[in-house]
Protein backbone atom coordinates (compact mmCIF):
# COMPACT_ATOMS: atom_id res chain seq x y z
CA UNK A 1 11.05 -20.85 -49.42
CA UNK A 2 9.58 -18.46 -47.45
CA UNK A 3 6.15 -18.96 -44.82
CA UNK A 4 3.66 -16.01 -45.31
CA UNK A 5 2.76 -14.72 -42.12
CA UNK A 6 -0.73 -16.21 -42.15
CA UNK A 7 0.25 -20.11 -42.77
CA UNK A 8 -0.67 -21.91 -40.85
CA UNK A 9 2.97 -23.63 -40.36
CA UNK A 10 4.12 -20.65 -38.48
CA UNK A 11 5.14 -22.62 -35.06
CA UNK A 12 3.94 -25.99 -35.73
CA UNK A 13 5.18 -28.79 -34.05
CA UNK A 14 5.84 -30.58 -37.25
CA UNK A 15 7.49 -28.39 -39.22
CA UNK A 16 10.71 -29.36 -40.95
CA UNK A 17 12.55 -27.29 -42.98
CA UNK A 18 15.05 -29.46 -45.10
CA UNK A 19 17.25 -27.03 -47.51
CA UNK A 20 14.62 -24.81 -48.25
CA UNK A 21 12.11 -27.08 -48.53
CA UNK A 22 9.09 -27.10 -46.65
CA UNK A 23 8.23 -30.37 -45.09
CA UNK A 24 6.25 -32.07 -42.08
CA UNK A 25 5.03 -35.17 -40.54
CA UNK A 26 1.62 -34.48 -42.06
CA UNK A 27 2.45 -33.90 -45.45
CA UNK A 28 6.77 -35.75 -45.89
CA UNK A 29 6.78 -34.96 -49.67
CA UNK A 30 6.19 -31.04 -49.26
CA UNK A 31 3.15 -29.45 -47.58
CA UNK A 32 0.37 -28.30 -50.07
CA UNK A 33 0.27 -24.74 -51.33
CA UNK A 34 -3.09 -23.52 -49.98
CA UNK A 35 -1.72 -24.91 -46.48
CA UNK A 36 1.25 -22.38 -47.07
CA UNK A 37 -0.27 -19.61 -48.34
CA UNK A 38 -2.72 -19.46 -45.25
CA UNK A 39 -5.63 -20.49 -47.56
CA UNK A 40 -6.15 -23.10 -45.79
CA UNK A 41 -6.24 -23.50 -41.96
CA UNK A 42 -5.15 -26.58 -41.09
CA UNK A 43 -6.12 -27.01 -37.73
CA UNK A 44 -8.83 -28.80 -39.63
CA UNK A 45 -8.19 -32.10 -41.57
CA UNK A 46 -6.64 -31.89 -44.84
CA UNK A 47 -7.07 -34.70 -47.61
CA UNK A 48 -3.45 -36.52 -47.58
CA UNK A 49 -2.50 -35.48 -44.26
CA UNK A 50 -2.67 -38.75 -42.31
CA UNK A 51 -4.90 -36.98 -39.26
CA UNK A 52 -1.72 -34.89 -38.25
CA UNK A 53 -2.73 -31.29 -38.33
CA UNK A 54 -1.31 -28.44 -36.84
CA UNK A 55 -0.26 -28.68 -33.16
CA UNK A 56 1.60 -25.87 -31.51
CA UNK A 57 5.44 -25.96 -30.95
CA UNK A 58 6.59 -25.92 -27.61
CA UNK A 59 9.54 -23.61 -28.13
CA UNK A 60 11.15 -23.76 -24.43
CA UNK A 61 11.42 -27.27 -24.86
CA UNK A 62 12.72 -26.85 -28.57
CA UNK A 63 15.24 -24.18 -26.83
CA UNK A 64 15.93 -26.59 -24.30
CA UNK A 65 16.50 -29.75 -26.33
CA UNK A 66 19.01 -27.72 -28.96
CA UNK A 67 21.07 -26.55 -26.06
CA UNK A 68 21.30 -29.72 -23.70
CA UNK A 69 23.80 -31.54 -26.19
């Protein structure tokens, strides 16, 4: 699957992509549609996704962690 470049996942902390399936810590059994598509923004709360919304990756310390092993 592929993220539109307005969702919202675009460089979330959270997101985990598990053979082509979209996941997170928000929403484990697949994040919503309208939260891919960019419909939705969710920097705001989403019902169903256990007050985790979208936080920024870090992607030095992402580079930094893959590397170090």
């Amino acid at each position: 699957m592929e993220l539109p470049g307005n969702s919202s996942c675009i460089g979330c902390k959270w997101l985990i992509v598990e053979f082509l399936e979209l996941k997170c810590k928000a929403f484990i059994e697949g994040i919503p549609e309208v939260i891919i598509s960019g419909e939705y923004d969710h920097r705001k709360p989403f019902k169903g996704d256990n007050g985790i919304q979208f936080e920024q990756a870090n992607f030095k310390e992402l580079e930094e962690a893959q590397f170090s092993t």
